[in-house]
C-alpha atoms as a PDB file:
ATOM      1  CA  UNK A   1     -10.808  11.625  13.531  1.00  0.00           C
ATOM      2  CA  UNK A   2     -11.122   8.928  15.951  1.00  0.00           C
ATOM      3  CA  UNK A   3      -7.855   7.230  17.576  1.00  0.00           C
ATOM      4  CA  UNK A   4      -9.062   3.746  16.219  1.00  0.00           C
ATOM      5  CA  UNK A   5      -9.091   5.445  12.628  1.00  0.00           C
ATOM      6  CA  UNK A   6      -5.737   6.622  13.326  1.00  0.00           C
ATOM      7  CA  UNK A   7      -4.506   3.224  14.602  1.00  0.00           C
ATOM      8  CA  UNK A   8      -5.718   1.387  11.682  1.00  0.00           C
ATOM      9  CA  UNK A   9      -4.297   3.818   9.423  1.00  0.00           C
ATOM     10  CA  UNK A  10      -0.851   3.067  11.030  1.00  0.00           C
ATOM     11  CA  UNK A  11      -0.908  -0.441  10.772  1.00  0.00           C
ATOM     12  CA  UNK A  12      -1.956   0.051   7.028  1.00  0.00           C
ATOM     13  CA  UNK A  13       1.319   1.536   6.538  1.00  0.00           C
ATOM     14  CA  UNK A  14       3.540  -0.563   8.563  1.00  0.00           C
ATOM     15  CA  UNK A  15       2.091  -3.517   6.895  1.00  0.00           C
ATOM     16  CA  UNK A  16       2.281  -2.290   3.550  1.00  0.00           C
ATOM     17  CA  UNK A  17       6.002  -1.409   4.405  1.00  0.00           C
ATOM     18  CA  UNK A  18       6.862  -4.836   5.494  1.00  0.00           C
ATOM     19  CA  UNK A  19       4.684  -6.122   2.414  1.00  0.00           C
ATOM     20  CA  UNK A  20       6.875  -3.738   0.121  1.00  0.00           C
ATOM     21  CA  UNK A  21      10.379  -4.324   1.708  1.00  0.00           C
ATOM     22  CA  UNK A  22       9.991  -7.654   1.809  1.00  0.00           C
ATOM     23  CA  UNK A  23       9.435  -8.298  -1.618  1.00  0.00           C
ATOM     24  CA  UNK A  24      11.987  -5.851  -2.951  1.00  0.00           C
ATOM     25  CA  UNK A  25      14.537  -8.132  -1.105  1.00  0.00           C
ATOM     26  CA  UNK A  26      13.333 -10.989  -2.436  1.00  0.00           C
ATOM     27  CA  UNK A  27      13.302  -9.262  -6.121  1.00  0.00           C
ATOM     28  CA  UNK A  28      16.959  -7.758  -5.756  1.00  0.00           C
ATOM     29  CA  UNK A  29      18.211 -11.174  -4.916  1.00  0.00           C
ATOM     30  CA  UNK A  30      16.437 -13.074  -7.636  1.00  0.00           C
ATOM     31  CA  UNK A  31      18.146 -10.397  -9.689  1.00  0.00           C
ATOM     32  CA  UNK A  32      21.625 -10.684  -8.558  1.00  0.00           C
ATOM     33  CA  UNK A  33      22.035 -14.115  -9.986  1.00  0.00           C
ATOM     34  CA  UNK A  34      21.908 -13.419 -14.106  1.00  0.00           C
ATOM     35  CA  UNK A  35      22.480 -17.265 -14.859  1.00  0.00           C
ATOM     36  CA  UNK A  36      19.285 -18.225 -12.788  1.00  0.00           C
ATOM     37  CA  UNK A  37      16.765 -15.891 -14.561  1.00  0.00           C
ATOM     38  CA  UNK A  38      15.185 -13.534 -12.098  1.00  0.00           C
ATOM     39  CA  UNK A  39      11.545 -14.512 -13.139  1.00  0.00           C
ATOM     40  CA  UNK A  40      11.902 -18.200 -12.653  1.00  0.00           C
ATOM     41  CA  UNK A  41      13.277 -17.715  -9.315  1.00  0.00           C
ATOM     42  CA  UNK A  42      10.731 -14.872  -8.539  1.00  0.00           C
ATOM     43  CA  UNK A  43       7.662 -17.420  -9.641  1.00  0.00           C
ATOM     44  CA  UNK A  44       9.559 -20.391  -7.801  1.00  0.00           C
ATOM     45  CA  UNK A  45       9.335 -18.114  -4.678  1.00  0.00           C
ATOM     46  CA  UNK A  46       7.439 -18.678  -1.743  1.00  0.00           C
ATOM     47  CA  UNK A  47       7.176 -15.926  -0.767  1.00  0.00           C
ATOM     48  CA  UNK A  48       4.515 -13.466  -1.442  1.00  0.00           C
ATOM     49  CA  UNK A  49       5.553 -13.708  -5.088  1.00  0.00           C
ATOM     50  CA  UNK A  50       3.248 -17.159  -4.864  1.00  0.00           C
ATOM     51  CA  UNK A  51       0.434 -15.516  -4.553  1.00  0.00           C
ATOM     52  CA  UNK A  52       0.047 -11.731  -5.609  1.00  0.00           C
ATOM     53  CA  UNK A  53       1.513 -11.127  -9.158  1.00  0.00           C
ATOM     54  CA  UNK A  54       3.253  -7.671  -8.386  1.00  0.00           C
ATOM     55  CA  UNK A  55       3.507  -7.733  -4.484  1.00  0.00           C
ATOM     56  CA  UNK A  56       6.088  -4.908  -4.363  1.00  0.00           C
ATOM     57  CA  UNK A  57       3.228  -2.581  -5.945  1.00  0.00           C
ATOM     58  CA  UNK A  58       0.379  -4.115  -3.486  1.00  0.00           C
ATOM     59  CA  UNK A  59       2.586  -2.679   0.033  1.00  0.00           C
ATOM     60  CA  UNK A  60       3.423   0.968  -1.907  1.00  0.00           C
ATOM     61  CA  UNK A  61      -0.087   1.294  -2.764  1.00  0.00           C
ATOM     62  CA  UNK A  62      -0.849   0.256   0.872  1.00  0.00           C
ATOM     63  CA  UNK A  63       1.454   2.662   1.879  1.00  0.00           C
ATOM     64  CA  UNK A  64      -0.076   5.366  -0.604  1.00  0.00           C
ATOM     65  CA  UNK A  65      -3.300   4.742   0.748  1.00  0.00           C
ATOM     66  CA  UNK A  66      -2.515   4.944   4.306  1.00  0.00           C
ATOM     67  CA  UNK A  67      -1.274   8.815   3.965  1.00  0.00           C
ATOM     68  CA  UNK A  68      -4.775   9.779   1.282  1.00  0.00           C
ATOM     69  CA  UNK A  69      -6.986   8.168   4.037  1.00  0.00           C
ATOM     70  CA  UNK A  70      -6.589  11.079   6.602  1.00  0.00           C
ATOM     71  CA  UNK A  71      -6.664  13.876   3.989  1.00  0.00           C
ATOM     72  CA  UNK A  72      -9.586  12.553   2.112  1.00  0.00           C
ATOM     73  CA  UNK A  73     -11.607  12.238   5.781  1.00  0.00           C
ATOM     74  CA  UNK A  74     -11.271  15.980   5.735  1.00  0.00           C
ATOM     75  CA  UNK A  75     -12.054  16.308   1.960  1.00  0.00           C
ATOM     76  CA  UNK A  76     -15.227  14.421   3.217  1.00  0.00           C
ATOM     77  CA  UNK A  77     -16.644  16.665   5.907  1.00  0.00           C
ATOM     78  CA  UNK A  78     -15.804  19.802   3.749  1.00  0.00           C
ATOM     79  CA  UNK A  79     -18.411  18.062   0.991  1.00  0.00           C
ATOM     80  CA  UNK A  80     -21.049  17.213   3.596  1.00  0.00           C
ATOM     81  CA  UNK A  81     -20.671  20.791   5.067  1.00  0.00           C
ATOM     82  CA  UNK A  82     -21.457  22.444   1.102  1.00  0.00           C
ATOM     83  CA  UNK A  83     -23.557  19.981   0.340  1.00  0.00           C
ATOM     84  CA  UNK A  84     -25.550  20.717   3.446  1.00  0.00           C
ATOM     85  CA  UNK A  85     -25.504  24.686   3.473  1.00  0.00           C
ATOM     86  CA  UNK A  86     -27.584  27.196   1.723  1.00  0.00           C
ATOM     87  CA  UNK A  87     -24.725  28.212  -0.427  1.00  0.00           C
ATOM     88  CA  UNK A  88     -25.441  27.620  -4.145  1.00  0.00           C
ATOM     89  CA  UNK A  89     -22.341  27.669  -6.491  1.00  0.00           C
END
């Protein structure tokens, strides 16, 4: 794998880690005020709230994705090396 692949893999996780911590702050804090209603304050948000419905979910999928990427490379060349033999199954 190339060191660019590997360099855009890491910033796929850091980002979706500062995508996912981020917005778990926000959402604990919302929550830690009963009287104000979490959801109002969560949709009053400016933060990332504003504009993805379930951000928390969008940085641990990022995060997901990040460690599949360099497996499923792998998982790739395996298929094109079958696919490309004589070997029948």
């Amino acid at each position: 794998m190339a060191w660019y692949y590997l360099v855009a893999i890491g910033l796929m996780n850091v980002v979706g880690y500062i995508i996912f911590r981020r917005t778990e702050s926000q959402r604990c804090e919302a929550a830690k005020d009963p009287k104000a209603g979490a959801v109002k304050l969560l949709e009053a948000s400016t933060g990332l709230w504003n504009y993805v419905r379930h951000p928390n979910y969008l940085g641990e999928i990022l995060i997901q994705w990040s460690w599949v990427l360099p497996a499923g490379e792998c998982c790739f060349e395996l298929f094109a090396f079958f696919r490309n033999s004589k070997l029948k199954f």
